[in-house]
Protein backbone atom coordinates (compact mmCIF):
# COMPACT_ATOMS: atom_id res chain seq x y z
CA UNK A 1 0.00 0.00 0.00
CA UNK A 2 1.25 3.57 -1.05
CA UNK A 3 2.54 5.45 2.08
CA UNK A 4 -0.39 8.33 0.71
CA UNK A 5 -3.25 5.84 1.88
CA UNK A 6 -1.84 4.14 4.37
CA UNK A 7 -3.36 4.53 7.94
CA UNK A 8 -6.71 5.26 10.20
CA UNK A 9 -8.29 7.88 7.49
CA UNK A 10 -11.12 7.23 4.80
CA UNK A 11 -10.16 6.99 1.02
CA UNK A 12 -13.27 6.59 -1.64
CA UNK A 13 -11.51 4.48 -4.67
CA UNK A 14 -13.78 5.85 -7.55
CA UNK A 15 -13.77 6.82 -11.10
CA UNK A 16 -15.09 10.07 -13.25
CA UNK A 17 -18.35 7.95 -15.13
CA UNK A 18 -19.66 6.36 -11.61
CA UNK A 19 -22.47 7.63 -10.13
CA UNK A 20 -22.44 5.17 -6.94
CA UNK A 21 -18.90 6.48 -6.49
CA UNK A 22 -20.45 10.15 -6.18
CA UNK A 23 -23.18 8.72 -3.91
CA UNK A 24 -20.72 7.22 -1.89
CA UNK A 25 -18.25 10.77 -1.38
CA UNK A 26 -21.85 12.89 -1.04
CA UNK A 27 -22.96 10.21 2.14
CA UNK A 28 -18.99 11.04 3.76
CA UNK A 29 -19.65 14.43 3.24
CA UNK A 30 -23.09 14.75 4.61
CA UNK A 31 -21.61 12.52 7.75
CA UNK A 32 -19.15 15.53 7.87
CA UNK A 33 -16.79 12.47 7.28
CA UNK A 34 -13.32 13.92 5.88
CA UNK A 35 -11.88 11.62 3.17
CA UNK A 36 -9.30 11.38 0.35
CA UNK A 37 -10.73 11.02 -2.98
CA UNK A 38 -8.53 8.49 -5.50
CA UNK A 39 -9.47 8.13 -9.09
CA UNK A 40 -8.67 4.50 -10.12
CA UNK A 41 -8.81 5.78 -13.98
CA UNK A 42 -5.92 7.98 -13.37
CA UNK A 43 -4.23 6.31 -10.38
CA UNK A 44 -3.40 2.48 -11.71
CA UNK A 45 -1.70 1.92 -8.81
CA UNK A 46 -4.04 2.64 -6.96
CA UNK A 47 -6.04 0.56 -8.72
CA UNK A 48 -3.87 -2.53 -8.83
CA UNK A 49 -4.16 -1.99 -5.23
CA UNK A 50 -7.77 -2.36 -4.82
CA UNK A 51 -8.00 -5.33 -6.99
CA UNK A 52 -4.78 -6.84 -4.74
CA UNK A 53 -6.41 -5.98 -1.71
CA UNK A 54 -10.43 -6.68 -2.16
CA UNK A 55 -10.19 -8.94 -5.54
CA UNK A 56 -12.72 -6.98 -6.77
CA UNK A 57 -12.23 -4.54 -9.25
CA UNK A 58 -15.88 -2.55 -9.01
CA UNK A 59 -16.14 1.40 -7.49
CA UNK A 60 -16.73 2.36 -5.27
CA UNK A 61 -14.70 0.83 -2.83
CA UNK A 62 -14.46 2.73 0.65
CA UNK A 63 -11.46 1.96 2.93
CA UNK A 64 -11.75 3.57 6.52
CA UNK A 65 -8.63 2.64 8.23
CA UNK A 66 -7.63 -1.39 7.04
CA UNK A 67 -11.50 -2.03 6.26
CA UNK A 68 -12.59 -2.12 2.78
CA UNK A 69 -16.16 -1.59 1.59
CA UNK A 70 -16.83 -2.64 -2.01
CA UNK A 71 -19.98 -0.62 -3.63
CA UNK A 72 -22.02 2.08 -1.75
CA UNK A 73 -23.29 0.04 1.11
CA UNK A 74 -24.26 2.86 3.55
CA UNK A 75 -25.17 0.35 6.59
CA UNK A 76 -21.37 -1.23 5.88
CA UNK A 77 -19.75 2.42 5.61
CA UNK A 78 -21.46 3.52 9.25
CA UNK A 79 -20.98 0.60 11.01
CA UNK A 80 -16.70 1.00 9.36
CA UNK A 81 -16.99 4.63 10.49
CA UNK A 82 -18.35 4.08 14.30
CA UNK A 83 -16.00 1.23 15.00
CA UNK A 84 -13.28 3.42 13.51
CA UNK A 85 -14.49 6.19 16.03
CA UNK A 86 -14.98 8.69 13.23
CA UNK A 87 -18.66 9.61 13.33
């Protein structure tokens, strides 16, 4: 894992043509949820990442600290967020 999205914070994995991935970042926001943004369609190492470390290779995928959420599963993302003591 890149030293840039390494630790306790929230990354959304997403591309530009997604519109789950911009559900997803609007649901952080609205949470008042800080998080880095990472466009998989730019970033392919990033990408090759994702794949490496969910074997998926859909977006979104939400990582809040070492948890990884594949698709915008809002009951998955809350429960990630209050264990990671972030909302």
């Amino acid at each position: 894992m890149s030293e840039e999205t390494k630790g306790a914070g929230v990354a959304v994995y997403s591309t530009s043509s997604c519109p789950w991935c911009v559900k997803a970042k609007e649901y952080l926001s609205s949470l008042g949820v800080p998080f880095q943004a990472i466009d998989v369609g730019v970033d392919r190492d990033a990408a090759k990442e994702i794949v490496e470390k969910t074997r998926q290779r859909g977006v979104p995928v939400i990582r809040v600290g070492e948890r990884y959420i594949v698709g915008f599963d809002q009951d998955a993302i809350k429960s990630a967020l209050k264990e990671a003591a972030l909302i």
